[in-house]
N, C-alpha and C. Protein backbone atom coordinates (compact mmCIF):
# COMPACT_ATOMS: atom_id res chain seq x y z
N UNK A 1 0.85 -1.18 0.00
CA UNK A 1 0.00 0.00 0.00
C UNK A 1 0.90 1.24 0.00
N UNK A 2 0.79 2.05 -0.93
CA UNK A 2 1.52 3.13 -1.10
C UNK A 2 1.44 4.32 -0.06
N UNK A 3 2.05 5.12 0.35
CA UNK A 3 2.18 5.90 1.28
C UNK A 3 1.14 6.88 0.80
N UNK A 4 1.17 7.97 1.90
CA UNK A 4 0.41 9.57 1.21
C UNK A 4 1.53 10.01 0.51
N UNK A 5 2.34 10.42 0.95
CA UNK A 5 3.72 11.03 0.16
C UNK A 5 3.86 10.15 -1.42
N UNK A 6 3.83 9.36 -1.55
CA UNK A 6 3.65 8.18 -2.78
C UNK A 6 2.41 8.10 -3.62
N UNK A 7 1.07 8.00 -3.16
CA UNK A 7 0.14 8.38 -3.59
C UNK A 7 0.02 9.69 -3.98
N UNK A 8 0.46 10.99 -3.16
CA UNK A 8 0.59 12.36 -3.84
C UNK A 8 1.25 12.80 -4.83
N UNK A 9 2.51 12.11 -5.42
CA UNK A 9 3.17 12.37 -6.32
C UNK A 9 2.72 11.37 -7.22
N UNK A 10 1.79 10.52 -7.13
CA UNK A 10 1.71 9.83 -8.06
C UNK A 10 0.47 10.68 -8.82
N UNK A 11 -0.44 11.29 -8.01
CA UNK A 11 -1.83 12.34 -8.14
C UNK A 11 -1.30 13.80 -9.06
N UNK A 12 0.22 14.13 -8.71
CA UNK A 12 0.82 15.06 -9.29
C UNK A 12 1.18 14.90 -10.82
N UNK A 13 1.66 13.53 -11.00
CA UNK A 13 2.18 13.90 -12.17
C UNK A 13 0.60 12.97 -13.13
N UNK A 14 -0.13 12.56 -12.50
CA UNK A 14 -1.85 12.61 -13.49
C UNK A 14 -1.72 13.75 -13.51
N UNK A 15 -1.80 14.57 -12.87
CA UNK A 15 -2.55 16.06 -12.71
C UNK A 15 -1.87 16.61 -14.04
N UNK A 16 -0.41 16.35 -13.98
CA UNK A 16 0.58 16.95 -15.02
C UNK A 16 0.20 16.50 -16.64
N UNK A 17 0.10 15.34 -16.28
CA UNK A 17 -0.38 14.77 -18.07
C UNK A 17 -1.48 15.09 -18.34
N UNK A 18 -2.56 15.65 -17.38
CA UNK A 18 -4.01 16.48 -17.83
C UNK A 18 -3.31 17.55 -18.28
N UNK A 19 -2.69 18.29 -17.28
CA UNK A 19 -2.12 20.08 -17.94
C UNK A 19 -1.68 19.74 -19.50
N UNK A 20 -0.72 18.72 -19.43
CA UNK A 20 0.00 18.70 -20.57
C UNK A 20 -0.82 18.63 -22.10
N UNK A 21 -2.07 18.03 -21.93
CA UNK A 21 -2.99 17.50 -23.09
C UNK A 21 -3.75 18.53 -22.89
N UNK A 22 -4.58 19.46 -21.51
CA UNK A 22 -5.13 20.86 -21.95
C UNK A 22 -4.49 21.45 -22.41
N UNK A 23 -2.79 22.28 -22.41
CA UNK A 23 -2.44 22.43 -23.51
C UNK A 23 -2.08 22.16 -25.05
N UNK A 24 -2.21 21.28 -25.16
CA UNK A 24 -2.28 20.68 -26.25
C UNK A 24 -3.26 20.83 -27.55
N UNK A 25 -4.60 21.02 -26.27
CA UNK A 25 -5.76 20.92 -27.41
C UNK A 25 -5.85 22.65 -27.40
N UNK A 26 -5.46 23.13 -26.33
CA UNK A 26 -5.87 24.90 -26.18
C UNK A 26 -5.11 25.14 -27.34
N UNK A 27 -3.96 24.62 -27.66
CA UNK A 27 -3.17 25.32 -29.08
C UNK A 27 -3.91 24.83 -30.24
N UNK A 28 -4.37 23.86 -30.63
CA UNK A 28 -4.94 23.43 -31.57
C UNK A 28 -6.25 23.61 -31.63
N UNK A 29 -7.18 24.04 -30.52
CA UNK A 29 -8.56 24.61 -30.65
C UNK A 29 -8.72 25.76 -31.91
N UNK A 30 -9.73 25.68 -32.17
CA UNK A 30 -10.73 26.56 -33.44
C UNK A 30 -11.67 27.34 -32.97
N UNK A 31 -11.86 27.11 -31.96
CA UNK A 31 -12.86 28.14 -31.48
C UNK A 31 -12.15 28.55 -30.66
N UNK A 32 -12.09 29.74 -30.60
CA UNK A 32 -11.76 31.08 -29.66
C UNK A 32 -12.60 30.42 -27.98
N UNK A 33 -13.77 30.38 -27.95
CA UNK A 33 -14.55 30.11 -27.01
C UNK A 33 -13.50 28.67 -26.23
N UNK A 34 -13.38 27.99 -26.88
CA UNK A 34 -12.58 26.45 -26.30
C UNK A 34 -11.65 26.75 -26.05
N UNK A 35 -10.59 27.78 -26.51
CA UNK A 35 -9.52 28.16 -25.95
C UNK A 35 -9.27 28.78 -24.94
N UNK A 36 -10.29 29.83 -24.35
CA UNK A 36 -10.43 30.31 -23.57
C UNK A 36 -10.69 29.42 -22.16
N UNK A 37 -11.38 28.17 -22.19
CA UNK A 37 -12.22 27.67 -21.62
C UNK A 37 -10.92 26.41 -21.53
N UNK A 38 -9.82 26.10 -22.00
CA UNK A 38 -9.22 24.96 -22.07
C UNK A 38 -7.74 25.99 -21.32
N UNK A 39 -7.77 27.14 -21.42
CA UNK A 39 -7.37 27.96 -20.56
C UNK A 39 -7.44 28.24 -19.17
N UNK A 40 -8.60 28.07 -18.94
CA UNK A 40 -9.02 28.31 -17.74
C UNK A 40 -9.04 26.82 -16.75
N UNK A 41 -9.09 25.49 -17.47
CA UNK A 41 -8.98 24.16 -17.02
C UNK A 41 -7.49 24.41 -16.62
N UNK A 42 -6.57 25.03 -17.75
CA UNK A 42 -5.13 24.76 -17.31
C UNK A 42 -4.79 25.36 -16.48
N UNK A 43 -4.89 26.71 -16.07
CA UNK A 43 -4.73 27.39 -15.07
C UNK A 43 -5.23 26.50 -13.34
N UNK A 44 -6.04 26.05 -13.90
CA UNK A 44 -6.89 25.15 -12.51
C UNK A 44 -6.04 24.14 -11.80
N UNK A 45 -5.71 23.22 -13.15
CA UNK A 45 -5.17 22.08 -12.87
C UNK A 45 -3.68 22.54 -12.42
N UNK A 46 -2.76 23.85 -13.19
CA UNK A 46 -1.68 24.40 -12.10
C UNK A 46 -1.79 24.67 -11.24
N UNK A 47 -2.97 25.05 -10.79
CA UNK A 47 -3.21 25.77 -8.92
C UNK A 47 -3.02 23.83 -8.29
N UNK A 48 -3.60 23.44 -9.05
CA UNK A 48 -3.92 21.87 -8.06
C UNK A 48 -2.22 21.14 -8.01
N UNK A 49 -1.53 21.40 -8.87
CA UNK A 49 -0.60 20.66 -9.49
C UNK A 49 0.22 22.09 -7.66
N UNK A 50 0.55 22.48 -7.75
CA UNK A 50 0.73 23.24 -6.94
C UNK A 50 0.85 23.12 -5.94
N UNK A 51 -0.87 22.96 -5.37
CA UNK A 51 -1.63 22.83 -3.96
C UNK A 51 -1.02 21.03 -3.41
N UNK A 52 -0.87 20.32 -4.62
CA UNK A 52 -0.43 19.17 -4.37
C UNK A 52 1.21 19.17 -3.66
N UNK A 53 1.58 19.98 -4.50
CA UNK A 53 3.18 20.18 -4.06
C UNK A 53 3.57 20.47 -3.01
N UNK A 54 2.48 21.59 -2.41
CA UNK A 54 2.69 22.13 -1.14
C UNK A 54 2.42 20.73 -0.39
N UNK A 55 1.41 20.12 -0.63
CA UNK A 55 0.71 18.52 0.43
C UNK A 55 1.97 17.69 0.51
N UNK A 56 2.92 17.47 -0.58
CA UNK A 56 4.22 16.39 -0.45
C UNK A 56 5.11 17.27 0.38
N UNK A 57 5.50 19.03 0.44
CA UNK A 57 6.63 19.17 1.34
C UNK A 57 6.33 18.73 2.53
N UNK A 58 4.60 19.89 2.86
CA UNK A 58 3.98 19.34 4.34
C UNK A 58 4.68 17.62 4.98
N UNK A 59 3.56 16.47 4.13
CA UNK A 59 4.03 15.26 4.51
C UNK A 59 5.07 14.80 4.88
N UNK A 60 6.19 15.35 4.10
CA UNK A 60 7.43 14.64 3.89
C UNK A 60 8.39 15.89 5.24
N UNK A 61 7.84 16.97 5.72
CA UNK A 61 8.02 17.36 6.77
C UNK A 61 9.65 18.96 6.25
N UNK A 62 9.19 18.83 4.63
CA UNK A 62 10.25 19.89 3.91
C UNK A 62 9.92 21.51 4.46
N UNK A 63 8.70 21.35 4.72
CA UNK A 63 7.96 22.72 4.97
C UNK A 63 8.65 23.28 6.60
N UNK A 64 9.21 24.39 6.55
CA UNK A 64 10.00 25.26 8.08
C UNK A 64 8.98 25.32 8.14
N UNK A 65 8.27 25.43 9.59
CA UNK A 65 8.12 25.94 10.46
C UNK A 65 8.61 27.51 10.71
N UNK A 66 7.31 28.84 10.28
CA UNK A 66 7.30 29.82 10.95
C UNK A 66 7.25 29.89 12.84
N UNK A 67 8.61 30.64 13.37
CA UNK A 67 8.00 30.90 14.49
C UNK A 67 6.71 31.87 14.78
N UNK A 68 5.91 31.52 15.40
CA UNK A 68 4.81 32.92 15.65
C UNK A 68 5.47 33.97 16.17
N UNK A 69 5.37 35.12 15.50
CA UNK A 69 5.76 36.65 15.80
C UNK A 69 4.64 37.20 16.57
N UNK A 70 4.78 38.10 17.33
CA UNK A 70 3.23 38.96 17.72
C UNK A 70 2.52 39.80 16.38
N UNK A 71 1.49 39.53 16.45
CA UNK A 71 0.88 39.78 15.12
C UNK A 71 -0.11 41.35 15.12
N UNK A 72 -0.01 41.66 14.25
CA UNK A 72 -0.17 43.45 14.13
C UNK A 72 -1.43 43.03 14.49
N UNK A 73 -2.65 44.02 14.10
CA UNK A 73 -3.73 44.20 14.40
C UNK A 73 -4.31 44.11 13.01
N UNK A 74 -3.78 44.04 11.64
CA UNK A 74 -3.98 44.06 10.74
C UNK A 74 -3.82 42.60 10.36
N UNK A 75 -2.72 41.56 10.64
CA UNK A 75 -3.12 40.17 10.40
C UNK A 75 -3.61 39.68 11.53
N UNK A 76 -4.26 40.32 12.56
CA UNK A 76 -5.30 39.48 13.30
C UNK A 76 -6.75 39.63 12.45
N UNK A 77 -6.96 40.70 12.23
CA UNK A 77 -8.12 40.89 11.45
C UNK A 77 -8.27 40.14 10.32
N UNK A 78 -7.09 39.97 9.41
CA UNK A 78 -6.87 39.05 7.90
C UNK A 78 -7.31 37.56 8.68
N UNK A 79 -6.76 37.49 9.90
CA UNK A 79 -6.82 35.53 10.23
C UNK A 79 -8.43 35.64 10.95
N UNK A 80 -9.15 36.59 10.53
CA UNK A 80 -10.56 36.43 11.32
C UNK A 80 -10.75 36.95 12.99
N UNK A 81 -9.63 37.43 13.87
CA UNK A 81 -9.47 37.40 15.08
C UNK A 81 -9.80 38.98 14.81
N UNK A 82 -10.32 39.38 16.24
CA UNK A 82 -10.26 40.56 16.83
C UNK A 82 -8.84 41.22 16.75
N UNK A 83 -8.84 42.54 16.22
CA UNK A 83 -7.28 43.28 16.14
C UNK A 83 -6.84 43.73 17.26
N UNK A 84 -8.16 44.16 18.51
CA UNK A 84 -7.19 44.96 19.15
C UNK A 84 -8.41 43.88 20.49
N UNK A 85 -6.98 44.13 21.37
CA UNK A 85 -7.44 43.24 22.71
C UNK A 85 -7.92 44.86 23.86
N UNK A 86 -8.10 44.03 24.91
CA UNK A 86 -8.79 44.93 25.28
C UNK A 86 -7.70 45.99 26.18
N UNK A 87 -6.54 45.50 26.44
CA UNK A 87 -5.54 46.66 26.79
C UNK A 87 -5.58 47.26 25.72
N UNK A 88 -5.01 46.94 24.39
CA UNK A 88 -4.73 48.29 23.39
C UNK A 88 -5.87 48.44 22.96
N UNK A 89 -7.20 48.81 23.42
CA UNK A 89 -8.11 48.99 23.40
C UNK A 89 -8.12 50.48 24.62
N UNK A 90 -7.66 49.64 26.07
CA UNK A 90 -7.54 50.97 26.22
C UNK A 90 -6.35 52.37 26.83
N UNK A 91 -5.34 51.53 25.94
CA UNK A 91 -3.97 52.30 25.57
C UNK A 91 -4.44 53.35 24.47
N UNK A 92 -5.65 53.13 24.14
CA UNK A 92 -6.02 54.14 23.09
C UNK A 92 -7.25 54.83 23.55
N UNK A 93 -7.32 54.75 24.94
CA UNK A 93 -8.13 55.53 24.93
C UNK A 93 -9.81 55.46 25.66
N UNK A 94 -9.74 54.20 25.02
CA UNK A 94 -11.46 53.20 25.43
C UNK A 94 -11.38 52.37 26.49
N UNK A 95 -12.45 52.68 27.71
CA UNK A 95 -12.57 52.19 28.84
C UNK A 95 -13.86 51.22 27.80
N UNK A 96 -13.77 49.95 28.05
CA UNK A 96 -14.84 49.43 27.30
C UNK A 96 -15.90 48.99 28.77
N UNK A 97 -14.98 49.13 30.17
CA UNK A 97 -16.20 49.02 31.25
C UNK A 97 -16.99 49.88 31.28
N UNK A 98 -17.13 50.86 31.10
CA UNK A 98 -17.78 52.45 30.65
C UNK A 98 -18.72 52.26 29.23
N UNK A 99 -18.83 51.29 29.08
CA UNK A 99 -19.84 51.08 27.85
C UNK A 99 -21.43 51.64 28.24
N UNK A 100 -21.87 52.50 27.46
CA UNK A 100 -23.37 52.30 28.03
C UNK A 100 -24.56 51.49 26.74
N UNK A 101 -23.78 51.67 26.17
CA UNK A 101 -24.45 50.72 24.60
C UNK A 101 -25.43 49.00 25.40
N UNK A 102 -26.14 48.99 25.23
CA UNK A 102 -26.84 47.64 25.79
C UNK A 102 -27.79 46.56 24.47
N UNK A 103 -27.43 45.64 24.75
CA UNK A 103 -28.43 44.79 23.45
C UNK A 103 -29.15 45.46 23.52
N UNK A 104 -30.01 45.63 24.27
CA UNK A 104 -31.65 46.05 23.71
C UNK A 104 -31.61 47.22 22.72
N UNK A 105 -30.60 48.26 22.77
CA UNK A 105 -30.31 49.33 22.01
C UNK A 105 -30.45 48.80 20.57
N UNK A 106 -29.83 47.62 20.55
CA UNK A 106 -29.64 47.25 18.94
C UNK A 106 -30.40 46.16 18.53
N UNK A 107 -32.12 45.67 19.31
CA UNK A 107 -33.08 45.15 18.58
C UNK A 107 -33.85 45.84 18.42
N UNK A 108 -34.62 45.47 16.89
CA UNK A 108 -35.71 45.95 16.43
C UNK A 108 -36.91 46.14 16.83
């Protein structure tokens, strides 16, 4: 039974002989429309051909390791998290115990 690392490169280079034959036919297409469209398969199948590559360093354990840095307030917001905690919240200023805002304010 073949590994993941073995099975992924084996998924990579299918992936590759699809790219290789969408280009193929994208040069030899007649319609403008199919070219475009045999374009857009190839572009796909490079993101995958890619996304795969990244899956064999991961596995195979090639991928460093970022240490975590303290993160601005601008990639907390990009990773979905709240930017500002509630000290630099109120290093700037905002007592957020001093709130007088209440749910009920903001139902209909």
């Amino acid at each position: 039974m073949p590994s993941s690392i073995e099975a992924l490169k084996q998924a990579v280079e299918l992936e590759q002989q699809a790219l290789d034959l969408y280009i193929i036919a994208m040069d030899n297409a007649v319609h403008e429309e199919t070219k475009q469209t045999l374009k857009e398969y190839a572009d796909d199948k490079q993101q995958k051909i890619d996304t795969l590559s990244w899956m064999i360093m991961a596995e195979s354990g090639d991928l460093e390791k970022e240490e975590s840095a303290p993160q601005t307030g601008g990639e907390k917001l990009a990773a979905g998290k709240c930017p500002f905690s509630k000290g630099e919240l109120k290093e700037m200023g905002f007592d957020m115990s001093q709130s007088t805002a209440s749910d009920d304010q903001f139902k209909s």
